[in-house]
C-alpha atoms as a PDB file:
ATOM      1  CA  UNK A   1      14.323   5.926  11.971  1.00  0.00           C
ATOM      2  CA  UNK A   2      16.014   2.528  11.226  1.00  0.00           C
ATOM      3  CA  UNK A   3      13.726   0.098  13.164  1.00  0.00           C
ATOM      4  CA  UNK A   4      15.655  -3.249  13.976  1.00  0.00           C
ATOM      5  CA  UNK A   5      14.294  -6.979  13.063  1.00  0.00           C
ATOM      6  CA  UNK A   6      14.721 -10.147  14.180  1.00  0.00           C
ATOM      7  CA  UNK A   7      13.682 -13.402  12.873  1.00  0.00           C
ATOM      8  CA  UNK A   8      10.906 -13.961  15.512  1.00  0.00           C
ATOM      9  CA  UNK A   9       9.244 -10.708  13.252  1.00  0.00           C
ATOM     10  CA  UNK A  10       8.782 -12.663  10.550  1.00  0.00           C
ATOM     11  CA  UNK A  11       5.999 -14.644   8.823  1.00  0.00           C
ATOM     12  CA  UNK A  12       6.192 -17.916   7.156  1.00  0.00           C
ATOM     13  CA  UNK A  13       6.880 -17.342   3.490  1.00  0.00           C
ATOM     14  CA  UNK A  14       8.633 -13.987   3.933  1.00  0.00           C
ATOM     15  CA  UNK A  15      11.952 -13.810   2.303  1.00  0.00           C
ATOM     16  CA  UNK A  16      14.707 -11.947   4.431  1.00  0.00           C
ATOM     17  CA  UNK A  17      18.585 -11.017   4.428  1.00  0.00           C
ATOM     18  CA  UNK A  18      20.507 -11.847   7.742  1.00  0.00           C
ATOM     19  CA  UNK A  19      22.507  -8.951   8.792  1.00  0.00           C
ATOM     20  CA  UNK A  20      25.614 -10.972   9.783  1.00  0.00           C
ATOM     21  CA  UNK A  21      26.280 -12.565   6.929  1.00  0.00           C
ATOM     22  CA  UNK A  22      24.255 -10.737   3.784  1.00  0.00           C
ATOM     23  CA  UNK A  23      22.799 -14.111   2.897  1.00  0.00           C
ATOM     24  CA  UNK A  24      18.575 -14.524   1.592  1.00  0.00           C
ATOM     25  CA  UNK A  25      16.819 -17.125   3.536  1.00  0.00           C
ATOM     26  CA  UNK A  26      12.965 -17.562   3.475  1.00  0.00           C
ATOM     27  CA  UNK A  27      10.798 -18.525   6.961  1.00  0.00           C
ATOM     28  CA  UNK A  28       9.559 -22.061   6.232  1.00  0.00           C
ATOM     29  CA  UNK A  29       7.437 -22.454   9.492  1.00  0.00           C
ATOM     30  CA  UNK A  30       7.349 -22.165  13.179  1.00  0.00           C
ATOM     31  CA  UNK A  31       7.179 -24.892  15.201  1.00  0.00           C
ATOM     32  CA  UNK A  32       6.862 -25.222  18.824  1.00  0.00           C
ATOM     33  CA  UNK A  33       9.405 -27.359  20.867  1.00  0.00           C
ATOM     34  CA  UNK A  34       9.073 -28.598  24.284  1.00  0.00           C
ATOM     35  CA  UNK A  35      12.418 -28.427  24.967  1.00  0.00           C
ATOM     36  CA  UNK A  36      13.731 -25.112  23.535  1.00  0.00           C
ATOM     37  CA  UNK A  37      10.054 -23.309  22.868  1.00  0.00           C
ATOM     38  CA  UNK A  38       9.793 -21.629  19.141  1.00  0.00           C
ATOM     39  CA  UNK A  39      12.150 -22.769  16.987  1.00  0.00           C
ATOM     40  CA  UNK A  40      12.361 -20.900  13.130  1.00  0.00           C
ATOM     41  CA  UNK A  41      13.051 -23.532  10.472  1.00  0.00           C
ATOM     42  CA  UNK A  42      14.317 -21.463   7.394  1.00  0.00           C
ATOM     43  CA  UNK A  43      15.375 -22.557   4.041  1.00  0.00           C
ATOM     44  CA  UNK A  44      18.926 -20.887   2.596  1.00  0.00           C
ATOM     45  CA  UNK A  45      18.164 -19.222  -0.804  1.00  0.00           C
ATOM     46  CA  UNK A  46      19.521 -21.708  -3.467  1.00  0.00           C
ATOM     47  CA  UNK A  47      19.505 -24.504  -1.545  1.00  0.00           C
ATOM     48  CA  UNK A  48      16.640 -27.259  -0.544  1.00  0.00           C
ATOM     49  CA  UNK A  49      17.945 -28.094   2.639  1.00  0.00           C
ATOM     50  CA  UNK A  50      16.050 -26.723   5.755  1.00  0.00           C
ATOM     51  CA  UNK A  51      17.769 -25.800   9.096  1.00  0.00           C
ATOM     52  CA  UNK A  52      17.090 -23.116  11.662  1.00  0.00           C
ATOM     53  CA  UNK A  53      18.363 -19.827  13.060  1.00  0.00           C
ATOM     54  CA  UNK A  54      18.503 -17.989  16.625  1.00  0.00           C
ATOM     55  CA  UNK A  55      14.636 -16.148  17.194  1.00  0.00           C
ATOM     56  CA  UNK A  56      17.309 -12.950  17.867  1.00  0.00           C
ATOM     57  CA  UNK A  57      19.430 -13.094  14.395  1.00  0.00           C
ATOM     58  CA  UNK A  58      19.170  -9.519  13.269  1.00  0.00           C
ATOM     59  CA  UNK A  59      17.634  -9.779   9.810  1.00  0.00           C
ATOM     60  CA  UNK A  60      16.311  -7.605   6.966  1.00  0.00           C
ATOM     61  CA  UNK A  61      13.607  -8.018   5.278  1.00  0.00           C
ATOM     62  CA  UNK A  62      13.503  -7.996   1.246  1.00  0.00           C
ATOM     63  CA  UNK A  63      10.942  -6.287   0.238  1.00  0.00           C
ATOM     64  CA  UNK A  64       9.918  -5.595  -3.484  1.00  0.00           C
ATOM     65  CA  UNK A  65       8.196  -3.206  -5.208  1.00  0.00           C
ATOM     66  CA  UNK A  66       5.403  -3.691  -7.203  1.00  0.00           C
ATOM     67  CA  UNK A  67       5.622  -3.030 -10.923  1.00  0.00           C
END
């Protein structure tokens, strides 16, 4: 069964692939805005800069084994 995830799944700290584009971001933190209610502030693999994405981009997490 090929269960489907979104970034509102999840946790700060958890590395994940978006689906639409193949690139690794990583969830920073949740914060809660008046305005537009949970917004995800993620940080683009390789890059320091912070921005966010849509609760509803389809991602993937990355999960590794352990050795």
């Amino acid at each position: 069964m090929n269960q489907h995830y979104t970034v509102r799944h999840m946790q700060p700290g958890q590395r994940f692939l978006l689906r639409r584009t193949g690139d690794r971001y990583t969830l920073v933190r949740r914060e809660l805005n008046p305005r537009y209610g949970m917004t995800y502030v993620v940080q683009h693999e390789g890059n320091d800069k912070e921005t966010t994405l849509h609760p509803q981009c389809y991602v993937k997490p990355i999960i590794r084994a352990a050795s």
